[in-house]
Protein backbone atom coordinates (compact mmCIF):
# COMPACT_ATOMS: atom_id res chain seq x y z
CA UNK A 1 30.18 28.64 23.20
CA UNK A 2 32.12 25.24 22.82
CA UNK A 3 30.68 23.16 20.27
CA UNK A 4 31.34 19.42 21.85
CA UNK A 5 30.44 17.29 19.32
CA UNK A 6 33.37 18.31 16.46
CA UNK A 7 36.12 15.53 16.38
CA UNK A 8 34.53 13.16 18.91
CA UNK A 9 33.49 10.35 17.20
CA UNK A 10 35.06 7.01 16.26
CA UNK A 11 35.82 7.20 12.30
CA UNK A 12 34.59 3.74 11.81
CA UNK A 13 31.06 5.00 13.05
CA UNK A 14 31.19 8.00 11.37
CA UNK A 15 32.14 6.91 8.34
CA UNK A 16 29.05 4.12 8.02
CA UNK A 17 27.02 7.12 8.66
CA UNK A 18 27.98 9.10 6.23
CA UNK A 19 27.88 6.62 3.62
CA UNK A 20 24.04 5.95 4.62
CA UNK A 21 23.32 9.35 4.46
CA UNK A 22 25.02 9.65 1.18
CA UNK A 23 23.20 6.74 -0.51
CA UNK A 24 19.77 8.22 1.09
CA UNK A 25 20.41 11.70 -0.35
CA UNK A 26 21.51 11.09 -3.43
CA UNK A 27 18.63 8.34 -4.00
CA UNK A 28 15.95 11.31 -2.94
CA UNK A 29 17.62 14.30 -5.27
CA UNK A 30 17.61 11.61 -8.16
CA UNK A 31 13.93 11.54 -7.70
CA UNK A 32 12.64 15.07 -6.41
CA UNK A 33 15.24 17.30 -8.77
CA UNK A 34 14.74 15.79 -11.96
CA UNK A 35 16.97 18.44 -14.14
CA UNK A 36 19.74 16.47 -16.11
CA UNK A 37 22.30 19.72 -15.16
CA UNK A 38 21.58 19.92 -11.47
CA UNK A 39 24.59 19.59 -9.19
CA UNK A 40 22.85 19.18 -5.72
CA UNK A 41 23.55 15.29 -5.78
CA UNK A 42 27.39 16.20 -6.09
CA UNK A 43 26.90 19.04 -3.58
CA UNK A 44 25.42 16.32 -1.34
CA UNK A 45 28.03 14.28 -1.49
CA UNK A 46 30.56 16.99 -0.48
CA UNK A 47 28.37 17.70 2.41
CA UNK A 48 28.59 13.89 3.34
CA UNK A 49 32.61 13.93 3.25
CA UNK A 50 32.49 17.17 5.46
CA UNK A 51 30.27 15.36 7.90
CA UNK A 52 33.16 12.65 7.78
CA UNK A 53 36.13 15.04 8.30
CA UNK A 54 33.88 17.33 10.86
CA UNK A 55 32.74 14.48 13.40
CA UNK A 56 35.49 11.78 13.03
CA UNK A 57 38.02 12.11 16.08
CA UNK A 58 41.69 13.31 15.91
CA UNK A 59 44.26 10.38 16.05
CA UNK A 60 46.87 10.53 18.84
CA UNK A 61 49.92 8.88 19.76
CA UNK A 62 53.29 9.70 18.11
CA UNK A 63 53.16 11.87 15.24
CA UNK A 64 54.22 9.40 12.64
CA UNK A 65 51.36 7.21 13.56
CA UNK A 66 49.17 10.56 13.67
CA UNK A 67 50.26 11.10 10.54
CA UNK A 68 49.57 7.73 8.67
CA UNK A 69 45.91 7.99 10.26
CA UNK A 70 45.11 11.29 8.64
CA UNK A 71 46.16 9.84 5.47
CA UNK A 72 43.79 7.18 6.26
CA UNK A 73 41.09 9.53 6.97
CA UNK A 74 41.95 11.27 3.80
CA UNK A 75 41.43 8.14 1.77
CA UNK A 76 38.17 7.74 3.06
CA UNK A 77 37.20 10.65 1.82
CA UNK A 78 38.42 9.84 -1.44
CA UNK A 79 36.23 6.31 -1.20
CA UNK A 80 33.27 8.59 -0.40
CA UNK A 81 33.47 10.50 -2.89
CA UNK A 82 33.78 7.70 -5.22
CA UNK A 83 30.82 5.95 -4.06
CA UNK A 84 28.91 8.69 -3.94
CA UNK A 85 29.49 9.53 -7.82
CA UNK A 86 29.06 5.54 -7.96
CA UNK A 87 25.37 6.03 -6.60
CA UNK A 88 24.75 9.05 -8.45
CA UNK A 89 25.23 6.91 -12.07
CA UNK A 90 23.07 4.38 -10.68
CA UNK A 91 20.16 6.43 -9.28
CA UNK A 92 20.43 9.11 -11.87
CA UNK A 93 22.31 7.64 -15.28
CA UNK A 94 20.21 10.65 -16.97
CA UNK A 95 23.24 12.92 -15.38
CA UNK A 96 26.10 11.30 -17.23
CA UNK A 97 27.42 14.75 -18.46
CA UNK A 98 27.73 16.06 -14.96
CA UNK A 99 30.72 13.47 -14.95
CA UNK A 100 33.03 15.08 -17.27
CA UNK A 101 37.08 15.79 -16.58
CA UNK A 102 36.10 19.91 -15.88
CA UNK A 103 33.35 18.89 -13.27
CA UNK A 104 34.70 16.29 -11.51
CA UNK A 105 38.22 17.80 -11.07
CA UNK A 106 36.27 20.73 -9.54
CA UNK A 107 34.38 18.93 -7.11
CA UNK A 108 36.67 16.88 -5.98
CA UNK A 109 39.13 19.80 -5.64
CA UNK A 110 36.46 21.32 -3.57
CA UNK A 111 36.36 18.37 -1.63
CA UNK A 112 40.30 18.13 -1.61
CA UNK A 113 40.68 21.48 -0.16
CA UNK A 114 37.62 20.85 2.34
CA UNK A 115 39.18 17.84 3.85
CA UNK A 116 42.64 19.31 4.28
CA UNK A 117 41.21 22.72 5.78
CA UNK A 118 38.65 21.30 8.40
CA UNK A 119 41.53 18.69 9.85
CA UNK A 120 44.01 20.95 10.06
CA UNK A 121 41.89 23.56 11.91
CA UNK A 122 40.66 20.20 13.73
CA UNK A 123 44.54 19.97 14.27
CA UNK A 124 45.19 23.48 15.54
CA UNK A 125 42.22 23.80 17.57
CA UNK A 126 43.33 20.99 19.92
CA UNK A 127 46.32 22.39 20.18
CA UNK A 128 45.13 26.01 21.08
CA UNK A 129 42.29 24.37 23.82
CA UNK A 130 44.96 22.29 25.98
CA UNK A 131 47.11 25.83 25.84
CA UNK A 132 44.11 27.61 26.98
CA UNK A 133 43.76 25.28 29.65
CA UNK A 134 47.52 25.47 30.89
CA UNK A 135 47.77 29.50 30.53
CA UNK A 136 45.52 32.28 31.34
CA UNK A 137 46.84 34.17 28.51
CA UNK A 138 46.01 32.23 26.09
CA UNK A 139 42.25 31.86 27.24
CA UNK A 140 42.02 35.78 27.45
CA UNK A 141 43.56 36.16 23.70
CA UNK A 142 40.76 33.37 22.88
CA UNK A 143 38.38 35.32 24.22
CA UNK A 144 39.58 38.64 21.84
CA UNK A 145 39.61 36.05 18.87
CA UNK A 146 36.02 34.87 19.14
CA UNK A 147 34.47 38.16 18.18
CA UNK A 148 37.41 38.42 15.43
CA UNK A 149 36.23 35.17 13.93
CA UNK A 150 32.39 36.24 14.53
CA UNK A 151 32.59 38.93 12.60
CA UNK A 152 35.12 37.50 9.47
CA UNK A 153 32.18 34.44 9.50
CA UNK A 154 29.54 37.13 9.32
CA UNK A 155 30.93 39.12 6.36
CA UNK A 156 32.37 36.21 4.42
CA UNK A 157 28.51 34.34 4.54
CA UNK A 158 27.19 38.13 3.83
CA UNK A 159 29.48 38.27 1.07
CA UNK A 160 28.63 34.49 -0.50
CA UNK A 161 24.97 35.20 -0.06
CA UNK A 162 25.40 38.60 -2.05
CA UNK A 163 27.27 36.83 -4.82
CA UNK A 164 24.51 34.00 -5.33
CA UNK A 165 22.20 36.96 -5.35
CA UNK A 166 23.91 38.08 -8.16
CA UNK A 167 24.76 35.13 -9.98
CA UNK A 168 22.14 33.06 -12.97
CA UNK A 169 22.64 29.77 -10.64
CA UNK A 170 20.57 31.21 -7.96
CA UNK A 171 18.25 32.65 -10.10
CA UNK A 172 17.68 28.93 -11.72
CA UNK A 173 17.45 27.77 -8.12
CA UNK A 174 15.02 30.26 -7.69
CA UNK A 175 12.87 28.08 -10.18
CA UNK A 176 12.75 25.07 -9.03
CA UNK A 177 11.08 22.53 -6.71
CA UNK A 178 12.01 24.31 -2.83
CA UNK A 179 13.60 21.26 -0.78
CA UNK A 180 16.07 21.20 -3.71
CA UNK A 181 16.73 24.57 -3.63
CA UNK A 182 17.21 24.37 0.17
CA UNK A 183 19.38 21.44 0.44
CA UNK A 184 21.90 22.73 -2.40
CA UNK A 185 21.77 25.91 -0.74
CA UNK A 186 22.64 24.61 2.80
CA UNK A 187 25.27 22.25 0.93
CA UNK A 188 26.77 25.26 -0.73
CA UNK A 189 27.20 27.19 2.03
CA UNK A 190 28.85 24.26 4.43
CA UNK A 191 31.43 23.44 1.56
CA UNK A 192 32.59 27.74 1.98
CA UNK A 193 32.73 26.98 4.88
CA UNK A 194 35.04 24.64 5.13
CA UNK A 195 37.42 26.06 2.57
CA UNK A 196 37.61 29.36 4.38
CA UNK A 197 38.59 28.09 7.03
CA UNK A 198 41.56 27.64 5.53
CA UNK A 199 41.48 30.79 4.55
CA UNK A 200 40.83 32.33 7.92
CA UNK A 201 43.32 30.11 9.78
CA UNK A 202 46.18 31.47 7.32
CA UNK A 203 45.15 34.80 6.36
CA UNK A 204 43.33 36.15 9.66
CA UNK A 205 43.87 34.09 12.40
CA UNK A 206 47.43 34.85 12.51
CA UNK A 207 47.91 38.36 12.41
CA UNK A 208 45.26 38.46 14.64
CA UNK A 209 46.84 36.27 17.33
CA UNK A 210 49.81 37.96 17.49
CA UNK A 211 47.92 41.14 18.13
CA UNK A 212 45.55 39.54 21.42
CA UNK A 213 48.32 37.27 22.46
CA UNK A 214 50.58 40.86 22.66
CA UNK A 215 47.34 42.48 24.27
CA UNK A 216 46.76 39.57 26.72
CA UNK A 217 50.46 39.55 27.49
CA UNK A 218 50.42 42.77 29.18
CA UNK A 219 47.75 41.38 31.97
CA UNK A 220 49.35 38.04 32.38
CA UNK A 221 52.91 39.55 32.64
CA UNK A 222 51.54 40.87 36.15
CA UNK A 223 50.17 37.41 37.05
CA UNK A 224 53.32 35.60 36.32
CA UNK A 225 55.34 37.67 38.47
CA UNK A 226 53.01 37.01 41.25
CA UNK A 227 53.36 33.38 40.61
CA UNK A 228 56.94 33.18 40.86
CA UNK A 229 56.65 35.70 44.13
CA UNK A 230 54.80 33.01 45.68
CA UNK A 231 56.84 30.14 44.57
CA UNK A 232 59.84 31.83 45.94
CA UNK A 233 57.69 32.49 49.54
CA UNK A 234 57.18 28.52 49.53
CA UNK A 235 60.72 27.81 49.81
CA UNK A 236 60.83 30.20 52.30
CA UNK A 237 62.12 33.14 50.94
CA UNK A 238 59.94 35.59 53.19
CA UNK A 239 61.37 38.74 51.09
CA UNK A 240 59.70 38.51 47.93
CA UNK A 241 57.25 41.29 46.76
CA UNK A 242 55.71 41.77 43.98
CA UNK A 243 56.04 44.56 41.48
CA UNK A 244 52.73 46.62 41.82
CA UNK A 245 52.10 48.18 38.59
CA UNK A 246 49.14 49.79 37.48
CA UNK A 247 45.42 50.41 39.58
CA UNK A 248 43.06 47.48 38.13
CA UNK A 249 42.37 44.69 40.27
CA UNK A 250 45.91 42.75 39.75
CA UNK A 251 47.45 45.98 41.14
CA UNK A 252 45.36 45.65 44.17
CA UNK A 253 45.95 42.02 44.22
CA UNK A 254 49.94 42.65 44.32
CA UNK A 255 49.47 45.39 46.68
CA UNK A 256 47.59 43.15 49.22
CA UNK A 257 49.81 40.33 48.54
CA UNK A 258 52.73 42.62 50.06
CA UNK A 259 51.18 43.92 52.94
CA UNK A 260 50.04 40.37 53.50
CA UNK A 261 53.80 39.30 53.42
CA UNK A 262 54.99 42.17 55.43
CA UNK A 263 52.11 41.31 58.24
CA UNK A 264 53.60 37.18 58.00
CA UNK A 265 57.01 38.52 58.53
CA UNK A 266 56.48 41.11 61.33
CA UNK A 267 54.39 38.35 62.92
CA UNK A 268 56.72 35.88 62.41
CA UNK A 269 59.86 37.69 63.84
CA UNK A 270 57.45 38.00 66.83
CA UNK A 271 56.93 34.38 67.32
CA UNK A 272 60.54 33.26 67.06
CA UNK A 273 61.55 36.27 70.00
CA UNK A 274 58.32 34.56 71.96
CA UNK A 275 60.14 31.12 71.44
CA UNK A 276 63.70 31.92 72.45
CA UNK A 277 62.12 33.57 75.24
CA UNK A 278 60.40 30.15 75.87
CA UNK A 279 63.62 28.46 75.41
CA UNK A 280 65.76 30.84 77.76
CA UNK A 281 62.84 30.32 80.72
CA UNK A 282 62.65 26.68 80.20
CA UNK A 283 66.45 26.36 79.93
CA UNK A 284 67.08 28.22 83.16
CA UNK A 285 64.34 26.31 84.69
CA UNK A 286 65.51 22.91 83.73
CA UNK A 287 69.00 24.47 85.00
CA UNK A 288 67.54 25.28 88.70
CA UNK A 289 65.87 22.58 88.73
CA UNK A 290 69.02 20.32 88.43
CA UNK A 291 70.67 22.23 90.94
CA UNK A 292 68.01 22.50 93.52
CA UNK A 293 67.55 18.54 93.52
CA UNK A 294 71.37 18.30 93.62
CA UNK A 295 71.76 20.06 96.80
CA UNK A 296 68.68 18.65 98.58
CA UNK A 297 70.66 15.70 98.49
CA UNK A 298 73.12 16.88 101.31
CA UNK A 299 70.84 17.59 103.72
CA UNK A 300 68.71 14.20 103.51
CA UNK A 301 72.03 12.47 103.92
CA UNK A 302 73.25 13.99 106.98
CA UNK A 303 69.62 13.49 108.72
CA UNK A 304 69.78 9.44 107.87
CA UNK A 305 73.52 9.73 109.36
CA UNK A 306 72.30 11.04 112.55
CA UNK A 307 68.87 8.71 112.99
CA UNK A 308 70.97 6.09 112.74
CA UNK A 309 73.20 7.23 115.78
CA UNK A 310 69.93 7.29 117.57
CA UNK A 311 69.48 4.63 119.71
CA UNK A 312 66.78 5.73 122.39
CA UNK A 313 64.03 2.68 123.00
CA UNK A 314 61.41 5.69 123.79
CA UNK A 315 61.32 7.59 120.32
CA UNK A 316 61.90 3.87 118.53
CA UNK A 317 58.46 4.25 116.81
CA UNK A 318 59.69 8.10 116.19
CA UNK A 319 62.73 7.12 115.06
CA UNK A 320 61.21 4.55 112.35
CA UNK A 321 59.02 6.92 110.85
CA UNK A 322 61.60 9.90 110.46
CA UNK A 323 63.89 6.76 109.10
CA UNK A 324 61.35 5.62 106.66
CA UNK A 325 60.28 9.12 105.44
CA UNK A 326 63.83 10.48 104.88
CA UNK A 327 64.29 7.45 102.91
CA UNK A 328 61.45 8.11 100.85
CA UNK A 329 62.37 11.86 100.44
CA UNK A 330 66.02 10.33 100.05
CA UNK A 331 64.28 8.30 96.59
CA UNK A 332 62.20 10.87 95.31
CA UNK A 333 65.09 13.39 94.99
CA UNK A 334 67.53 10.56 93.48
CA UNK A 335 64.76 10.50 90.61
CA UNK A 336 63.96 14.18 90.49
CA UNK A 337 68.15 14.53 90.47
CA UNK A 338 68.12 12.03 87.25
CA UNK A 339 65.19 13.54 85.29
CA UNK A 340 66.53 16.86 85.87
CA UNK A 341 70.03 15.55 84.41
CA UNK A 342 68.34 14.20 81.78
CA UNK A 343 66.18 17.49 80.58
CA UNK A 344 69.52 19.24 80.44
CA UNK A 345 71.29 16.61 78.67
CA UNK A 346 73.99 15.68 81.58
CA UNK A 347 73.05 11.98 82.25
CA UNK A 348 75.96 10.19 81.22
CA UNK A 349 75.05 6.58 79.00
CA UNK A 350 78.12 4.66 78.11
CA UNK A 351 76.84 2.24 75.44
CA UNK A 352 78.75 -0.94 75.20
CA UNK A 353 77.99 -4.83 74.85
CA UNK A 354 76.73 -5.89 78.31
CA UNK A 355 76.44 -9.70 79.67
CA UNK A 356 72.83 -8.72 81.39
CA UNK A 357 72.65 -12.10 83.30
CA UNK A 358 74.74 -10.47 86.21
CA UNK A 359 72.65 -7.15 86.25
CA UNK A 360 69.43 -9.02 86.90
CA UNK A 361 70.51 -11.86 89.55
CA UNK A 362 72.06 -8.84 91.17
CA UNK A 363 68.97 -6.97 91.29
CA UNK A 364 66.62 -9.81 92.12
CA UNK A 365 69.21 -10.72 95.09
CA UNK A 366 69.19 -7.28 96.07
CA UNK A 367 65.28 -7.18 96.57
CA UNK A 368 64.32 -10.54 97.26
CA UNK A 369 64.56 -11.10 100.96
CA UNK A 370 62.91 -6.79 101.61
CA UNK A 371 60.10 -7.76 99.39
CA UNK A 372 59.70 -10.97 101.61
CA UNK A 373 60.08 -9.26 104.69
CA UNK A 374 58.21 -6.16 104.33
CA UNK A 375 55.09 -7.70 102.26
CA UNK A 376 55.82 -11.58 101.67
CA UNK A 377 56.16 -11.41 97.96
CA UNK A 378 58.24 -13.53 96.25
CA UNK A 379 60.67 -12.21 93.90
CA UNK A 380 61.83 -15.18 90.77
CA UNK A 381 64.23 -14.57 88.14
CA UNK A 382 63.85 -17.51 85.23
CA UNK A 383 65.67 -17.34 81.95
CA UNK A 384 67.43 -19.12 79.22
CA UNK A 385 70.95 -19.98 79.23
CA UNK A 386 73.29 -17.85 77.29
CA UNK A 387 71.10 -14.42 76.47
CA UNK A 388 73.08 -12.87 73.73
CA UNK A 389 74.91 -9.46 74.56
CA UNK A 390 73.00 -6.00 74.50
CA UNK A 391 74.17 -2.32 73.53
CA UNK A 392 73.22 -0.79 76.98
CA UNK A 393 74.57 0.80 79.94
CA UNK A 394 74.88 -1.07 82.50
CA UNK A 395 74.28 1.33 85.53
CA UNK A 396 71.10 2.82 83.80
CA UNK A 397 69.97 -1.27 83.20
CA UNK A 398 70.00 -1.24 87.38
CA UNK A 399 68.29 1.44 87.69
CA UNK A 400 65.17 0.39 85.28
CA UNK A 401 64.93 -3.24 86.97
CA UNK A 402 65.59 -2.00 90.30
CA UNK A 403 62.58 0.57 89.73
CA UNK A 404 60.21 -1.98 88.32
CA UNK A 405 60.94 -4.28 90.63
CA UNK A 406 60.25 -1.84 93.29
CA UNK A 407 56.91 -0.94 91.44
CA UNK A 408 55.87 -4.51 91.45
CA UNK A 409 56.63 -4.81 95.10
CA UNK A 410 54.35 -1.75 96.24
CA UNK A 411 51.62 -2.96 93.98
CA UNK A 412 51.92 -6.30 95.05
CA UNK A 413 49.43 -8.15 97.99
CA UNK A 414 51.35 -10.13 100.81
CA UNK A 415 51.39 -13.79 99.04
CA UNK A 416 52.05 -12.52 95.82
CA UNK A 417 55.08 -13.39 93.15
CA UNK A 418 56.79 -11.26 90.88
CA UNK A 419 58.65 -13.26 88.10
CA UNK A 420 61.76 -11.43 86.05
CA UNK A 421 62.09 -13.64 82.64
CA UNK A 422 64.60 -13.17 79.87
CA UNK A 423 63.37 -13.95 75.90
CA UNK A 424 65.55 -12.79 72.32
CA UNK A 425 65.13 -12.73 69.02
CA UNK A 426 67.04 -11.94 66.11
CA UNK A 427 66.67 -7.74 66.98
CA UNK A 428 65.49 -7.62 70.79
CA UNK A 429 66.34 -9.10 74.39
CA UNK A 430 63.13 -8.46 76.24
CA UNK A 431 63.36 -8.20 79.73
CA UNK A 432 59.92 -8.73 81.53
CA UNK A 433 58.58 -7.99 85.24
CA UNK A 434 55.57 -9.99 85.46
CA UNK A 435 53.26 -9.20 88.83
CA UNK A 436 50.20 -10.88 90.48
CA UNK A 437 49.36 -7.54 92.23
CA UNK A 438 46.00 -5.32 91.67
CA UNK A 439 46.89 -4.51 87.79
CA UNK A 440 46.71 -0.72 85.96
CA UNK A 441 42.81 0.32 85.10
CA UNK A 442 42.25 0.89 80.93
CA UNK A 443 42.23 4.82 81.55
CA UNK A 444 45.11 4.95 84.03
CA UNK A 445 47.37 3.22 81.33
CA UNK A 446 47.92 5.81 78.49
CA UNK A 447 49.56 8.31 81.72
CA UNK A 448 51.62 6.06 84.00
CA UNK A 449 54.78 7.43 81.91
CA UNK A 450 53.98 10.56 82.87
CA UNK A 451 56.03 12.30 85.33
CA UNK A 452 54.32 12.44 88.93
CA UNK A 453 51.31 10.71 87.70
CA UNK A 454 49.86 8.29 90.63
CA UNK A 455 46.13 6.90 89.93
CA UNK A 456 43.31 8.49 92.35
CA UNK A 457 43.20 4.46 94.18
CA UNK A 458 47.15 4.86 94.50
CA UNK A 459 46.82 7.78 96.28
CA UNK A 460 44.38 6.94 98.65
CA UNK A 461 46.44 3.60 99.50
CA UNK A 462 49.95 3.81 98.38
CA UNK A 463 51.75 6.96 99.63
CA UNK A 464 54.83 5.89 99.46
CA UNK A 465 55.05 6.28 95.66
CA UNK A 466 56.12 9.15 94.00
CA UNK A 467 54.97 9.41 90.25
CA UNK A 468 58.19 9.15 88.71
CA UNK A 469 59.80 5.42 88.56
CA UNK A 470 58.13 5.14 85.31
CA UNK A 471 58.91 8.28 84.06
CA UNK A 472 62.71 7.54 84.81
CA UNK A 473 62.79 4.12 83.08
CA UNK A 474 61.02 5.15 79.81
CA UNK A 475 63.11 8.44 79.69
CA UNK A 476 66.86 6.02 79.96
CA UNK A 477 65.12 3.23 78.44
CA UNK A 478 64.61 5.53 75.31
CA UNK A 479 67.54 7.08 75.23
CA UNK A 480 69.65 3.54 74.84
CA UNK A 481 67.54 3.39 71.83
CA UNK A 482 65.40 0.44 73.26
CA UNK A 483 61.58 0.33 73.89
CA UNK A 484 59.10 -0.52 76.84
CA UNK A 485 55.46 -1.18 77.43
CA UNK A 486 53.04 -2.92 79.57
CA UNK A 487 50.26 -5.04 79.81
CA UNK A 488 47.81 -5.06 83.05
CA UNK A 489 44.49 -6.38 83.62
CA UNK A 490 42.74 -4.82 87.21
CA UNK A 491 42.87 -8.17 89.83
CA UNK A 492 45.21 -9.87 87.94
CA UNK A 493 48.76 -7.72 87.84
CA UNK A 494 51.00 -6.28 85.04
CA UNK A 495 53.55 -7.24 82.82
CA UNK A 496 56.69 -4.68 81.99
CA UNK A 497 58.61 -5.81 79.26
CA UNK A 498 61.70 -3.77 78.41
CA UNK A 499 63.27 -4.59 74.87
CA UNK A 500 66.88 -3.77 75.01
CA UNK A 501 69.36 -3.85 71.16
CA UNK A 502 71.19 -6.83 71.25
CA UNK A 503 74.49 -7.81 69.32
CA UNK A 504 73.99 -9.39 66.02
C-alpha cells in the first residue's frame, strides 16, 4: 500500500496547521486533564511537530539549496516547539514544574531525534521509489522488505505496549479522565514511532537490503541479459541469444526469445535469396528488353528505305498508310529503345552549361510548318532576352520539347495554338508548353507519367499515341536533376512546365 499523502504538502500550509492544531490541543488538555504533573500537553505538542516533519514536502533542486531548506524545516520545528511550551504557560501556568532543565531537554530531545529520523527516511524513501521505478530489481527487493518492516513495526508496537503495561505511568493513565488517556496514548505511540524509524532505517533496513537486493539479483540478472540481447538485435546483430538458465517463466521467456530469433533469421535469409532472385529476373529482363528494342530498329529502317523507292500511283493510298505506320512503329521503338537504356543505366547525360535559346527555336522550327499542315495548329515560341545558362544535356533537352510539342500537337483541334515560353528565377529556368487542345480529366492526371498509359477517350480517338512520351521526359527530365508537372483543365488545354538548374 502507498501512503500518498507523506511529504506532499507545501510547508507554509502545513506549518499554519500545525500551529492551529497545537494551540487547540493544548487549550483543551489545559482544561479536560487538570493534573499539575500530566505530560499530554507536551506529548501534544510533539505530535504537532511530527505532523510538520510527516506532511511538509521534500525540497529539491541542488543539494546545497536542499540542504539549507531542511535546516529551515528544522527550525520550524524548533519555533513549534517553542510556541507550543509558550501556550502551555499561558493555558496551564498551574504546570510550571513540568518546565524544568531535566524535562524539557527530554522532550525536546525526543523531538530532536523525531525530526531528524522522519526526514531522513522522508529522504531515503524518495530515493528508493524513483529506483524502484527505473529497475525491476529494486521493486522486487521492495516487495521482500515490506513484510520485513511489517513484522519489525509489529513487534516493536507489541513490545512498547508490553512495557506501558508494565510501567506506574500507565497505570496512572489508567485513572484518569479517558480522552486524556487516549490522546497521550496515541501521542506516545506516534513519537516511537518516529524515533524507530531511525532505528529501523540503520539497524534493520540495511542488512536486510543487502539480503533481497542479493535475492532479487538472481531474477533480474536473467532479465538484463535479455535486455541487452535485444538491444544488440536492434542494431542488427541477428546472432544474439540469450543464455537460458533455469525452468521458471524467464527460462521459457529466453527460450522462446531464441527460437523466435532463429525463425527471423531462417526467414530472413529466405527473403533476401527471393530478392536477388527478383533482381537477377528483372535484371535480365531489363537486359532483353534493351536488346530486343535495339534490333527492331533495323528492320523498321530498311522497310521506310524501300516505301520510299515506291513510286506506283495505284498502291499511293497503300503506300501512305504502310509509310505512316512504320513511322509510328519507327517512334514507339525509339522510346521503348531509350526507356530500356535508361532501366539499365546506359543512357548517356553529359551535363554542362547549355545556351537553351537555340534548342527551342530549333525545335519550334522543326515542328511548326507539320503541325500547320497536318492539323492547322500554330506553334509560338515567346521568351525573354538573355535566359541565363542551365546544367543540362542538350540532346536529352530535344528530346523532352520535341515530345511535348508533339503531345500538344495530337491533342490539339485544327485552329488551335501551342505557345513555348521561357521564365527564371534565382534557382529554375522553366520551360512551358502551353496548349488550347481538349485538356487532361482530374483522374487521368495522377497516371499520364506512367509508362503506356493512354486515357480510355485517347484510345478511342487518338491511335497514334503510344503511352510513353511522358514517361520518357519525366524519366531524363529527372535524371538532370530538374522537375516537371502540368496543369490541364478538360476544354481548355494543358500547360507542361519543365524546370531545368540554371547557373548561378
Amino acid at each position: 500500500m502507498k501512503i500518498e499523502f507523506l511529504w506532499h504538502f507545501n510547508p507554509a500550509r502545513t506549518y499554519l496547521g500545525c500551529l492551529v492544531f497545537n494551540i487547540i490541543a493544548v487549550f483543551a488538555l489545559s482544561h479536560f486533564d487538570t493534573r499539575p504533573q500530566s505530560v499530554a500537553s507536551i506529548m501534544v505538542i510533539i505530535g504537532g511537530i511530527l505532523a510538520f516533519v510527516f506532511l511538509s514536502e521534500l525540497p529539491s533542486g541542488h543539494w546545497s539549496e536542499r540542504l539549507f531548506l531542511e535546516i529551515l524545516h528544522f527550525l520550524a520545528s524548533a519555533m513549534l516547539f517553542v510556541l507550543g511550551i509558550a501556550l502551555l504557560i499561558l493555558f496551564a501556568p498551574e504546570r510550571i514544574s513540568l518546565l524544568e532543565p531535566i524535562v524539557l531537554r527530554t522532550f525536546s530531545g525526543i523531538a530532536l531525534v523525531s525530526h531528524i529520523a522522519v526526514r531522513v527516511f522522508a529522504r531515503v524513501s524518495a530515493q528508493w521509489t524513483a529506483m524502484r521505478r527505473r529497475r525491476l530489481l529494486w521493486d522486487i527487493t521492495h516487495a521482500q522488505l515490506r513484510l520485513v518492516l511489517l513484522t519489525m513495526l509489529i513487534l516493536f508496537i507489541l513490545l512498547m505496549i508490553i512495557n506501558l503495561a508494565t510501567n506506574d505511568l500507565y497505570r496512572q493513565l489508567q485513572t484518569s479522565d479517558f480522552v486524556v488517556n487516549t490522546i497521550s496514548l496515541l501521542i506516545a505511540v506516534g513519537g516511537f514511532f518516529g524515533i524507530m524509524t531511525g532505528v529501523l532505517l540503520f539497524i534493520v533496513l540495511i542488512p536486510a537490503s543487502l539480503l533481497s537486493y542479493f535475492t532479487a539479483r538472481g531474477i533480474t540478472r536473467r532479465l538484463d541479459n535479455l535486455i541487452q540481447v535485444t538491444h544488440e538485435v536492434r542494431e542488427q546483430r541477428y546472432d544474439a541469444r540469450a543464455q537460458v538458465a533455469g525452468e521458471d517463466e524467464i527460462s521459457q521467456l529466453q527460450a522462446d526469445f531464441n527460437h523466435m530469433m532463429d525463425d527471423l533469421v531462417q526467414a530472413r535469409s529466405e527473403l533476401e535469396r527471393e530478392r536477388d532472385a527478383v533482381r537477377q529476373l528483372l535484371e535480365a529482363r531489363q537486359q532483353l528488353f534493351a536488346n530486343v528494342s535495339h534490333e527492331l530498329r533495323t528492320p523498321v529502317a530498311i522497310i521506310r528505305s524501300y516505301l520510299e523507292t515506291l513510286t506506283s500511283s495505284d498502291n499511293a493510298d497503300k503506300i501512305d498508310i504502310i509509310e505512316r505506320e512504320t513511322l509510328r512503329l519507327q517512334h514507339l521503338i525509339d522510346d521503348v529503345f531509350t526507356l530500356a537504356r535508361a532501366d539499365v543505366n546506359q543512357l548517356p547525360y553529359q551535363l554542362e552549361p547549355t545556351e537553351i535559346s537555340p534548342i527551342l527555336e530549333s525545335c519550334v522550327q522543326a515542328l511548326k510548318q507539320q503541325a500547320w499542315q497536318s492539323k492547322k495548329v500554330d506553334v509560338v515560341l515567346a521568351y525573354q532576352p538573355q535566359i541565363p545558362l542551365v546544367i543540362v544535356d542538350a540532346k536529352r533537352v530535344e528530346q523532352i520539347i520535341m515530345n511535348l510539342l508533339r503531345n500538344a500537337v495530337r491533342h490539339t483541334s485544327p485552329g488551335g495554338l501551342i505557345r513555348v515560353s521561357v521564365a527564371s528565377d534565382t534557382k529554375w529556368v522553366c520551360v512551358a508548353v502551353h496548349d488550347t487542345g481538349e485538356g487532361i480529366a482530374s483522374d487521368d492526371l495522377p497516371h499520364i507519367w506512367d509508362r503506356f498509359y493512354r486515357s480510355a477517350e485517347n484510345r478511342a480517338n487518338d491511335s497514334t499515341g503510344s503511352g510513353l512520351g511522358l514517361a520518357l521526359v519525366q524519366e531524363m527530365v529527372t535524371a538532370m536533376l530538374g522537375d516537371v508537372s502540368v496543369q490541364s483543365e478538360v476544354g481548355r488545354g494543358s500547360c507542361f512546365m519543365v524546370k531545368l538548374p540554371r547557373i548561378y
